[in-house]
N, C-alpha and C. Protein backbone atom coordinates (compact mmCIF):
# COMPACT_ATOMS: atom_id res chain seq x y z
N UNK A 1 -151.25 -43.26 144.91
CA UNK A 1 -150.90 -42.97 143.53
C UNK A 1 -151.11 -44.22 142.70
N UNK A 2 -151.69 -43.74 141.77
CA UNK A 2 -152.38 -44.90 140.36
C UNK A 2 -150.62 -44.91 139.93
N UNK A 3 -150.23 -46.37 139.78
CA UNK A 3 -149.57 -46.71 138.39
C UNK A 3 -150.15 -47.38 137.58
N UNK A 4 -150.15 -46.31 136.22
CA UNK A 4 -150.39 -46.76 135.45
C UNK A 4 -149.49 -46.92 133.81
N UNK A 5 -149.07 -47.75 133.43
CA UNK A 5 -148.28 -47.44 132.54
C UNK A 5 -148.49 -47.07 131.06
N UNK A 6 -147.82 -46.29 130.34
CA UNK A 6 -148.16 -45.43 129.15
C UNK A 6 -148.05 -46.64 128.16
N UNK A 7 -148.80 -46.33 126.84
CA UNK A 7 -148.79 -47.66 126.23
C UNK A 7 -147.20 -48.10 125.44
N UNK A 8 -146.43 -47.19 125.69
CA UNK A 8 -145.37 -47.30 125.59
C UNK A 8 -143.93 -46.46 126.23
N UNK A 9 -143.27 -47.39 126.38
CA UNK A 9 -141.88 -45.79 127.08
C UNK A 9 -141.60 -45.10 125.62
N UNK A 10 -142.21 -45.04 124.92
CA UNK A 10 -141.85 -43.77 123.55
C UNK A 10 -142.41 -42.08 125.20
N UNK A 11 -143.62 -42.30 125.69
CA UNK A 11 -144.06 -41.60 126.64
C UNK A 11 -143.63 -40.83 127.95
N UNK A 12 -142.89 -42.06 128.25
CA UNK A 12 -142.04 -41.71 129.63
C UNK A 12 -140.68 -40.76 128.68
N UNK A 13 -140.24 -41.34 127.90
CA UNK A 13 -139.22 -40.44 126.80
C UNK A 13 -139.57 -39.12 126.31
N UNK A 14 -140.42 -39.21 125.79
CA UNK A 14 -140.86 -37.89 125.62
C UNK A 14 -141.22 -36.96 126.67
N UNK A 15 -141.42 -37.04 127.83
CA UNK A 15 -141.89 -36.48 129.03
C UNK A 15 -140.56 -35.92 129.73
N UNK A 16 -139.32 -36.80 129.55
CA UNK A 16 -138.02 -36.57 129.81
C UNK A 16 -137.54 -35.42 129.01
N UNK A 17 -137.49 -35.58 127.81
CA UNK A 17 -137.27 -34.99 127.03
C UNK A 17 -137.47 -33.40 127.36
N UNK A 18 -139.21 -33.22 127.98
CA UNK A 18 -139.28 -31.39 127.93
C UNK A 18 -139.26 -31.39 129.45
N UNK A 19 -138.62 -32.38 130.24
CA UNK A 19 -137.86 -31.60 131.14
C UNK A 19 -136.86 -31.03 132.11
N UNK A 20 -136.88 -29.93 131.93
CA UNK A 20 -135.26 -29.24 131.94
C UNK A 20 -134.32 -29.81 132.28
N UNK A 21 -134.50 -29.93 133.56
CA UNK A 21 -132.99 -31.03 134.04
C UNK A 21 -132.73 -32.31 133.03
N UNK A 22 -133.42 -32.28 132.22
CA UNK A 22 -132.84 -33.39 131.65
C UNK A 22 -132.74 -33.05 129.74
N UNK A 23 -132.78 -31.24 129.60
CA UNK A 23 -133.23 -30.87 128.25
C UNK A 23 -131.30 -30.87 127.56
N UNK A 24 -130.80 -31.42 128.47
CA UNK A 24 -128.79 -31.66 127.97
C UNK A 24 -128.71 -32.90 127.43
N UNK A 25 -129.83 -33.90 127.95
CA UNK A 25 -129.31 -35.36 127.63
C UNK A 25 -129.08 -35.94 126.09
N UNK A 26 -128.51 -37.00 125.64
CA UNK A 26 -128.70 -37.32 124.57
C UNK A 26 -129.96 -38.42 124.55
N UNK A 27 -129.95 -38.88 123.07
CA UNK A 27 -131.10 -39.69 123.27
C UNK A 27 -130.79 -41.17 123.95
N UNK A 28 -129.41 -41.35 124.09
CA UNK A 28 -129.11 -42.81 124.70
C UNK A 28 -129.43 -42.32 126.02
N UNK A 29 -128.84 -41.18 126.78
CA UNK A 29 -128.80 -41.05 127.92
C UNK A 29 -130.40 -40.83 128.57
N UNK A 30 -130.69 -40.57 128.07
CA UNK A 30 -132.85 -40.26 128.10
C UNK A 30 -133.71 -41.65 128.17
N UNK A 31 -132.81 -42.60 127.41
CA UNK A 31 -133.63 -43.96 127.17
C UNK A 31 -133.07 -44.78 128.38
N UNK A 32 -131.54 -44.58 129.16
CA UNK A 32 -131.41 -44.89 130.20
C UNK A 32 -132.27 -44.22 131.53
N UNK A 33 -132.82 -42.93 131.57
CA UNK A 33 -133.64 -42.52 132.29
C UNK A 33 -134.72 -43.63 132.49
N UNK A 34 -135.43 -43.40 131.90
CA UNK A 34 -136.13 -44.07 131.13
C UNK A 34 -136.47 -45.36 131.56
N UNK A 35 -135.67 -45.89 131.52
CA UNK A 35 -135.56 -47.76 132.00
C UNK A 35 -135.63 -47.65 133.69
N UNK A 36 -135.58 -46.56 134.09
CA UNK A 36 -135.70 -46.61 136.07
C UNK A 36 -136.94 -45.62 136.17
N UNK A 37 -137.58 -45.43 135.22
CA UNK A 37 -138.80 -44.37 135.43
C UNK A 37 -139.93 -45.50 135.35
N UNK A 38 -141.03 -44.87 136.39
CA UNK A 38 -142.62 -45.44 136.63
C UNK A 38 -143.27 -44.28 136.22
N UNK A 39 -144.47 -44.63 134.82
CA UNK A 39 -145.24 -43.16 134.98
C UNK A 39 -146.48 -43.46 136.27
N UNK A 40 -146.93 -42.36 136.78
CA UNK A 40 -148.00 -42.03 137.87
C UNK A 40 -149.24 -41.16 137.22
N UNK A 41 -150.12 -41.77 136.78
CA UNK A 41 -151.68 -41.30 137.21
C UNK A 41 -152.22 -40.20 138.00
N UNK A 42 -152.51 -39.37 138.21
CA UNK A 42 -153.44 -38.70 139.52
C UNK A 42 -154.60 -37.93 138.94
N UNK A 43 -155.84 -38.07 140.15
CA UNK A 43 -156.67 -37.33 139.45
C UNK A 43 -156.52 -35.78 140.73
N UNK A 44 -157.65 -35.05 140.36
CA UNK A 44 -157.47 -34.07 141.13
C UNK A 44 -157.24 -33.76 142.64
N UNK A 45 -156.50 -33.21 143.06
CA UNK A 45 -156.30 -32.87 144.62
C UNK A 45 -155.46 -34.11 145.23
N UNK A 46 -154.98 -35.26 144.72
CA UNK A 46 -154.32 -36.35 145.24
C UNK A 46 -152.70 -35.64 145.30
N UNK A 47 -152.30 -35.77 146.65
CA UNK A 47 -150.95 -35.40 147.06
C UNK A 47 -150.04 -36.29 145.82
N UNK A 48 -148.64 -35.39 145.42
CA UNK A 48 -147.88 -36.01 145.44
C UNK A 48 -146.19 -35.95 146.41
N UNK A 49 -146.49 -34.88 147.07
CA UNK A 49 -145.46 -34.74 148.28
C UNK A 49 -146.08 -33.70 149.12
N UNK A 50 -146.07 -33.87 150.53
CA UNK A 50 -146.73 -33.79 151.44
C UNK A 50 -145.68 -33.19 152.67
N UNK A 51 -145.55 -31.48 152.76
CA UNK A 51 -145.16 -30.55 153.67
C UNK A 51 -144.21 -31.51 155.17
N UNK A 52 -142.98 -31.94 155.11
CA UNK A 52 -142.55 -32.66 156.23
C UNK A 52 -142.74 -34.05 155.93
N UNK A 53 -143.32 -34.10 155.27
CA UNK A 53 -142.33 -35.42 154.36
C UNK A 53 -141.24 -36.14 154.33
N UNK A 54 -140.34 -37.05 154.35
CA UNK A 54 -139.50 -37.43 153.40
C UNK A 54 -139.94 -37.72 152.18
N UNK A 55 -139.20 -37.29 151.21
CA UNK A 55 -139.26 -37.39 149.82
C UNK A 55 -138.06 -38.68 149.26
N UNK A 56 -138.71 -39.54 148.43
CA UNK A 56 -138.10 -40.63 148.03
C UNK A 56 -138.01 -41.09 146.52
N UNK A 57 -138.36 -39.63 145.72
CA UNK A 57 -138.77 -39.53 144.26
C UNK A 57 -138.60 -38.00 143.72
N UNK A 58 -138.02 -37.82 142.71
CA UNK A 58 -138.13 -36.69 141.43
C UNK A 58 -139.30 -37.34 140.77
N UNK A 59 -140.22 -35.88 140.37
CA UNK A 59 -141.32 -36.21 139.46
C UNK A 59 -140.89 -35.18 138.78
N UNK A 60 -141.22 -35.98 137.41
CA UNK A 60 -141.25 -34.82 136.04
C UNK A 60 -143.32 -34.73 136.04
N UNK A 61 -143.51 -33.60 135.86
CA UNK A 61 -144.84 -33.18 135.09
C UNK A 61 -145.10 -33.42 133.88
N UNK A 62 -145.60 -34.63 133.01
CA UNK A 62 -145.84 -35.05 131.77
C UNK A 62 -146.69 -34.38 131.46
N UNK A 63 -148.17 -34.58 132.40
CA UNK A 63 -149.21 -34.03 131.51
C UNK A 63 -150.05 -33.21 132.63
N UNK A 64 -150.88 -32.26 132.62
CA UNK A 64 -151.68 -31.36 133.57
C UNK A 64 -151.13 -30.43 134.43
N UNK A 65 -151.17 -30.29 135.63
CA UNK A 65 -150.73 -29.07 136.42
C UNK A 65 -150.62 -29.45 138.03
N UNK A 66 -149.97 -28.97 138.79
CA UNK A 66 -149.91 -29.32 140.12
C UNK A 66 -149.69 -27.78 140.86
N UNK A 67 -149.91 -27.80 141.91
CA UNK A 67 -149.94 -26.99 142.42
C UNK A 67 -148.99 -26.83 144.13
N UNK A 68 -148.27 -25.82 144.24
CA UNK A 68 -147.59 -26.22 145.36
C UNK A 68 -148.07 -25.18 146.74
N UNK A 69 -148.08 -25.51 147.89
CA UNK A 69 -148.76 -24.87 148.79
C UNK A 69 -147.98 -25.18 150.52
N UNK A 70 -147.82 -23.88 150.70
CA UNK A 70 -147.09 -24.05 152.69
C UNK A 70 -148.27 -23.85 153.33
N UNK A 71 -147.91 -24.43 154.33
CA UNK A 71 -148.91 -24.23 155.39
C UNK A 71 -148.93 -22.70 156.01
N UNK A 72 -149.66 -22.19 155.93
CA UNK A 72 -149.03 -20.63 156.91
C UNK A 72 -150.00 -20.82 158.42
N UNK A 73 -151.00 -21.45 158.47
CA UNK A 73 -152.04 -21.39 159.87
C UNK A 73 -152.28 -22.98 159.84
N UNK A 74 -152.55 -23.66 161.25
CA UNK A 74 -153.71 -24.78 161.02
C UNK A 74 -154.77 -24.87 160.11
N UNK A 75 -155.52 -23.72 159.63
CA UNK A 75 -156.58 -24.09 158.16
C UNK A 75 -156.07 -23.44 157.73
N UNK A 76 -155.09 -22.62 157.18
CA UNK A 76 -154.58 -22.21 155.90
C UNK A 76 -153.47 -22.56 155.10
N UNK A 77 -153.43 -22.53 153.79
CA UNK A 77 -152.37 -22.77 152.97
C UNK A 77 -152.19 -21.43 152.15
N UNK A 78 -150.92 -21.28 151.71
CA UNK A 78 -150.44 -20.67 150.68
C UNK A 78 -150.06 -20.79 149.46
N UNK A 79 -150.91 -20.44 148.04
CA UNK A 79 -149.78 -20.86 147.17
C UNK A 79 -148.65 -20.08 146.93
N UNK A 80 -147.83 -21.05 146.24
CA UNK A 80 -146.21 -20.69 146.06
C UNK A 80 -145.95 -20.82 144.50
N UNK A 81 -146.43 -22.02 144.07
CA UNK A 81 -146.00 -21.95 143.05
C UNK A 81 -146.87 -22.89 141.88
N UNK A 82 -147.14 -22.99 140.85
CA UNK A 82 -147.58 -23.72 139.78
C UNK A 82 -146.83 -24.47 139.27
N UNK A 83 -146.79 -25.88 138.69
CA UNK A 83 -146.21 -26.91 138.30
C UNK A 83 -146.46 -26.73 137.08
N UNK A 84 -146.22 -26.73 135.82
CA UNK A 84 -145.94 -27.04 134.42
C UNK A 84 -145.50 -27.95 134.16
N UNK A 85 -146.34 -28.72 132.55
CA UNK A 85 -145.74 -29.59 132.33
C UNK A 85 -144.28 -29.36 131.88
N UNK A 86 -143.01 -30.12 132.12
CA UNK A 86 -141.69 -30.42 132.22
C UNK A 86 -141.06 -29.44 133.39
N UNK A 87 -141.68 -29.51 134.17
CA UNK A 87 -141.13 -28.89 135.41
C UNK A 87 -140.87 -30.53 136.43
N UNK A 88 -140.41 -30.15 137.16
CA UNK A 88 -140.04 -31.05 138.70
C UNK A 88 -140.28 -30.84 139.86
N UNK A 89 -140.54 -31.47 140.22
CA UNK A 89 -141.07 -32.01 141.75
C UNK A 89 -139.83 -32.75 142.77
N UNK A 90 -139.73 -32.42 143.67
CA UNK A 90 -138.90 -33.15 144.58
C UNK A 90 -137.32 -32.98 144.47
N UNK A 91 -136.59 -31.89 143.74
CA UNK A 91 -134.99 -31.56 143.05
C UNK A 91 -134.89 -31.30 144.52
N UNK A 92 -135.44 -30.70 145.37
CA UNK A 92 -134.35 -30.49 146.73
C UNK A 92 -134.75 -30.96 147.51
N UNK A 93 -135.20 -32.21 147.84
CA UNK A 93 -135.33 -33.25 148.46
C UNK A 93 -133.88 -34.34 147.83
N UNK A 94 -133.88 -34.20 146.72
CA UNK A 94 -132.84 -35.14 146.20
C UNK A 94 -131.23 -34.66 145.77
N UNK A 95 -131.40 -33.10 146.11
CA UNK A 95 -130.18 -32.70 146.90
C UNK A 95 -129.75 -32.68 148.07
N UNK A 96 -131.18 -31.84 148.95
CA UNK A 96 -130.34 -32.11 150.38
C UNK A 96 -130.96 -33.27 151.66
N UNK A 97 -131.33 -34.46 151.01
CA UNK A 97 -132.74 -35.16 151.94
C UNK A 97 -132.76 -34.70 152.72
N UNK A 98 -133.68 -33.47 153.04
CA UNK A 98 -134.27 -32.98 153.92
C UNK A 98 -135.81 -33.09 153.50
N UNK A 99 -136.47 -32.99 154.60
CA UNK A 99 -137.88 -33.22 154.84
C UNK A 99 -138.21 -32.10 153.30
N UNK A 100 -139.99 -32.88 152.71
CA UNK A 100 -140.26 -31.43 151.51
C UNK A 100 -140.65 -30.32 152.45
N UNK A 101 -140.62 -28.91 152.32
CA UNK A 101 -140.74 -27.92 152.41
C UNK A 101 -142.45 -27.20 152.27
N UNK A 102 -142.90 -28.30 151.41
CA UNK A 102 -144.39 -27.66 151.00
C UNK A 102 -144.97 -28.92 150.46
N UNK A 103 -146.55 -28.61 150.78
CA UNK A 103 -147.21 -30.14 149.61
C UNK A 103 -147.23 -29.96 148.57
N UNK A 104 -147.38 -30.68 147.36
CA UNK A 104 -147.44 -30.21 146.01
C UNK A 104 -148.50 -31.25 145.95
N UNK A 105 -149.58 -30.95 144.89
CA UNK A 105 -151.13 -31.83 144.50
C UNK A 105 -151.28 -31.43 143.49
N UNK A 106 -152.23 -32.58 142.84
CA UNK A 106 -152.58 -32.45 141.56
C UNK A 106 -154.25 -31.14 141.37
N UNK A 107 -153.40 -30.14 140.51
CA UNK A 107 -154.61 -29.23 140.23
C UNK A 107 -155.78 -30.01 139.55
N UNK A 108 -154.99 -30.49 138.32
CA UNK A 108 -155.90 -31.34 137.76
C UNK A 108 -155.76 -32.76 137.83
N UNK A 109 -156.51 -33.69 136.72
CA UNK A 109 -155.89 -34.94 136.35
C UNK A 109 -154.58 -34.79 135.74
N UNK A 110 -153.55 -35.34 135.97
CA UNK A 110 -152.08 -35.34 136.08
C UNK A 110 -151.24 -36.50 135.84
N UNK A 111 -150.70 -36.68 135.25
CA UNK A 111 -149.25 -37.85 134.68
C UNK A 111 -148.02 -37.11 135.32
N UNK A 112 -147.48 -38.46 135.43
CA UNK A 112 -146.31 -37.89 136.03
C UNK A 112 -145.20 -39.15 135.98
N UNK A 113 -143.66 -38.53 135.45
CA UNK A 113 -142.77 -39.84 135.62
C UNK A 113 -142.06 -39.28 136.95
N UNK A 114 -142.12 -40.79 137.56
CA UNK A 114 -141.43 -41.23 139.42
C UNK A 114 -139.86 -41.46 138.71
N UNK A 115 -139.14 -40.89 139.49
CA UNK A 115 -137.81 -41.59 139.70
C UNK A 115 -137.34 -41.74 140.80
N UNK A 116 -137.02 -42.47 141.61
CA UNK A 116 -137.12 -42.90 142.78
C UNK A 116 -135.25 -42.53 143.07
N UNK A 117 -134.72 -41.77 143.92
CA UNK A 117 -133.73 -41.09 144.36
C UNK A 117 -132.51 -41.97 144.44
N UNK A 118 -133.06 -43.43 144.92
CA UNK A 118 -131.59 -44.42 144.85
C UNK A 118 -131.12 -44.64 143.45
N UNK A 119 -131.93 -45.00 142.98
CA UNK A 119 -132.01 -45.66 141.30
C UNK A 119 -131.38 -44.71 140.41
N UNK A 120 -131.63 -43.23 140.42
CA UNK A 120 -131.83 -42.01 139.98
C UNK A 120 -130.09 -42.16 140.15
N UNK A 121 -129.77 -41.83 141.43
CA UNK A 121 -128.19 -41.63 141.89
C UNK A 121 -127.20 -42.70 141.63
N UNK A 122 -127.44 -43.86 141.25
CA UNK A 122 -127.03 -45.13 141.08
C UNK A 122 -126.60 -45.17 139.32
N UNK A 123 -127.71 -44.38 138.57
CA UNK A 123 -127.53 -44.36 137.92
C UNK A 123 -126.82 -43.40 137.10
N UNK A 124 -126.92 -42.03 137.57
CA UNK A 124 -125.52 -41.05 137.75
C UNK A 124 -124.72 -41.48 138.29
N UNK A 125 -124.38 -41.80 138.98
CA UNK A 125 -122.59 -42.96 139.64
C UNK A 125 -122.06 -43.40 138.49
N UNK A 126 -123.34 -44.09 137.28
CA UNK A 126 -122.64 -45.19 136.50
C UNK A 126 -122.38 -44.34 135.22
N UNK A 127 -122.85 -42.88 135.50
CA UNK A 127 -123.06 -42.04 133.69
C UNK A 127 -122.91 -40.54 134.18
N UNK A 128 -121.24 -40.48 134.55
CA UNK A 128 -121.15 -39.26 135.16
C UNK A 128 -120.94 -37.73 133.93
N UNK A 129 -121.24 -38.29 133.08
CA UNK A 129 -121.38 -37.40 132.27
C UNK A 129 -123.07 -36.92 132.29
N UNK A 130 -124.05 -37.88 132.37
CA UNK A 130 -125.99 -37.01 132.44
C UNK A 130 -125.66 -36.78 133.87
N UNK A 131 -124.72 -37.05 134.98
CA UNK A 131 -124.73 -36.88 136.12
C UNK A 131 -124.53 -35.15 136.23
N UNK A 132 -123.38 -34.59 135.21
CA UNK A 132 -123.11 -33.64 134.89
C UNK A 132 -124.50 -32.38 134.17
N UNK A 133 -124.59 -33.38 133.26
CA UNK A 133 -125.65 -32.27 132.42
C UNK A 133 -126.81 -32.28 133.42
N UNK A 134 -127.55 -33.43 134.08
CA UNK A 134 -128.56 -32.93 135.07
C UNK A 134 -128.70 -31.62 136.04
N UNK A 135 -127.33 -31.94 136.93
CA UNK A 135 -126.76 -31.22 138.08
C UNK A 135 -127.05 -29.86 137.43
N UNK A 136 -126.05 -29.55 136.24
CA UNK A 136 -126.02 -28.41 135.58
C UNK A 136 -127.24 -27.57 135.10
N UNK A 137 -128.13 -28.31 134.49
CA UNK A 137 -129.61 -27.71 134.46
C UNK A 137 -130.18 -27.39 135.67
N UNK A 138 -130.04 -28.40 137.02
CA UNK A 138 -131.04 -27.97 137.51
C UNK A 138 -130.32 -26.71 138.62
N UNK A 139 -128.98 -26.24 138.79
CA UNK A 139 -128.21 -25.52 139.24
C UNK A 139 -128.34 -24.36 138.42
N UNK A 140 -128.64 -24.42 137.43
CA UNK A 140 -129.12 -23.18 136.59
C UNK A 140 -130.97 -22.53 137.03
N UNK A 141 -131.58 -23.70 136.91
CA UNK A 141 -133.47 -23.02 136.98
C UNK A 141 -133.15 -23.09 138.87
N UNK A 142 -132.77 -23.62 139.54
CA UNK A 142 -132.51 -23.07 140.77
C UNK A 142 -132.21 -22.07 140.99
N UNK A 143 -131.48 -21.09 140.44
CA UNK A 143 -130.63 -19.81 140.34
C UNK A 143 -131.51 -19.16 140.09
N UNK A 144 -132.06 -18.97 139.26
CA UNK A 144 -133.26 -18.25 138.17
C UNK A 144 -134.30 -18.49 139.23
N UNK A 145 -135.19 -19.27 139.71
CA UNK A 145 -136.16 -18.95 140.69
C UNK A 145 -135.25 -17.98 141.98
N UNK A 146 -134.13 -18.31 142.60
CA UNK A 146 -134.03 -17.51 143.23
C UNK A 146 -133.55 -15.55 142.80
N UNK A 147 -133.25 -15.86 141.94
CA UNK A 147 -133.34 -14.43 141.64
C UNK A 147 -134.93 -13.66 141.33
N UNK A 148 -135.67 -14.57 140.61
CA UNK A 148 -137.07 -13.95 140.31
C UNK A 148 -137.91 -13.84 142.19
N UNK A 149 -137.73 -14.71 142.94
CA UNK A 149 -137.71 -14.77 144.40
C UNK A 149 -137.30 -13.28 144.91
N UNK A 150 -136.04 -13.16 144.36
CA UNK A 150 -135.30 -11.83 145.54
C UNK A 150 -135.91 -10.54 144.48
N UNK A 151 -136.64 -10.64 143.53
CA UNK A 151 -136.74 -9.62 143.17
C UNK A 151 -138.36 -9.10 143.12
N UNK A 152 -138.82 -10.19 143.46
CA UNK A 152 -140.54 -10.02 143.64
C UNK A 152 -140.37 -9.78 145.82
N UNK A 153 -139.33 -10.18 146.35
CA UNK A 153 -139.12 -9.39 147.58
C UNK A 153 -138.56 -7.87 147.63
N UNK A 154 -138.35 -8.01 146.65
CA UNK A 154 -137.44 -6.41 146.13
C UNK A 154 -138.75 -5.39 146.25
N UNK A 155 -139.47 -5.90 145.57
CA UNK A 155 -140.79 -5.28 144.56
C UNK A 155 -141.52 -5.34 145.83
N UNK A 156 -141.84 -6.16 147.01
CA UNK A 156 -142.72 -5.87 147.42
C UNK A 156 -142.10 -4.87 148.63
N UNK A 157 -140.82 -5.11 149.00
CA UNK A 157 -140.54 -4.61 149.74
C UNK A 157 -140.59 -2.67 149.47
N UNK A 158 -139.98 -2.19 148.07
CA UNK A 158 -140.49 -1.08 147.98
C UNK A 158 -141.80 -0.13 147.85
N UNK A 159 -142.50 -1.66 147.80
CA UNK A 159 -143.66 -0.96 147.09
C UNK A 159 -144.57 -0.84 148.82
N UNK A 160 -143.85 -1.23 149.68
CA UNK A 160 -144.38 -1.02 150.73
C UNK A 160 -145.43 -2.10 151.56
N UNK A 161 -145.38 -2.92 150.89
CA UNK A 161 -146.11 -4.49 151.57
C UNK A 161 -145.75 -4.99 152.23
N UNK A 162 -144.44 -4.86 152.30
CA UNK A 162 -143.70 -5.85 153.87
C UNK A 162 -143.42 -4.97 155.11
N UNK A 163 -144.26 -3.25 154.70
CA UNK A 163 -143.69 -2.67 156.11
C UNK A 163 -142.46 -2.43 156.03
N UNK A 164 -142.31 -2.01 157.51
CA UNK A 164 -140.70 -1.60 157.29
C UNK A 164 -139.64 -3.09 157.60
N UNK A 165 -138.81 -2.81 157.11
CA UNK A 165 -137.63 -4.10 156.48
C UNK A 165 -136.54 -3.99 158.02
């Protein structure tokens, strides 16, 4: 991964800003983000977390698209899911450090702000109030994928794609 830095943290701020887990903060609490964030470079197909992994970073999606993918065979992958910009990368790695679950890569050329999991938590310890509003956002779009999850199993399950249940 290219670091490269934006010609200013007005960038890394604004990137915070649209995303979610962090769409509660104020603007002091955003500019403290901010001060422990590296933006990241990538051009196409360059990993940024890698299926069995440890994960040692939240990425926000600033700019382009990523793409997330399981392994289902030795040559095959699956996609799962599309990255948007102000979406995240790595939230349950930095809840439960457990190994990542899937690789995620850059579809395209891609920006991205690193927050590195000690720094990140160190710094919720010291500001348990964005410690609050984070948690809370991302305990909310967690919820919400799993319901859109149980209901596209719903859907396939009646519609007869999974066979019998």
């Amino acid at each position: 991964m290219n670091a490269t830095p934006p010609t200013s943290t007005q960038a890394i701020e604004e990137a915070l800003k649209q995303a979610y887990v962090f769409s509660q903060a104020d603007a002091a609490q955003i500019s403290l983000v901010a001060g422990i964030a590296e933006w990241i470079s990538l051009p196409p197909q360059s990993p940024v977390v890698r299926e069995g992994d440890v994960c040692h970073s939240l990425y926000v999606l600033a700019n382009g698209r990523l793409v997330v993918k399981e392994a289902v065979t030795k040559d095959s992958e699956l996609i799962i899911a599309r990255i948007a910009q102000g979406d995240v990368v790595g939230e349950l790695g930095f809840l439960t450090h457990q190994t990542a679950s899937a690789t995620v890569r850059a579809d395209t050329q891609s920006d991205l702000v690193r927050l590195g999991y000690d720094q990140l938590r160190a710094l919720f310890n010291q500001n348990p109030d964005l410690d609050l509003k984070f948690h809370k956002e991302l305990v909310n779009t967690l919820a919400e994928r799993v319901r859109k999850s149980n209901q596209a199993f719903r859907n396939a399950v009646l519609s007869g794609a999974m066979g019998r249940v």
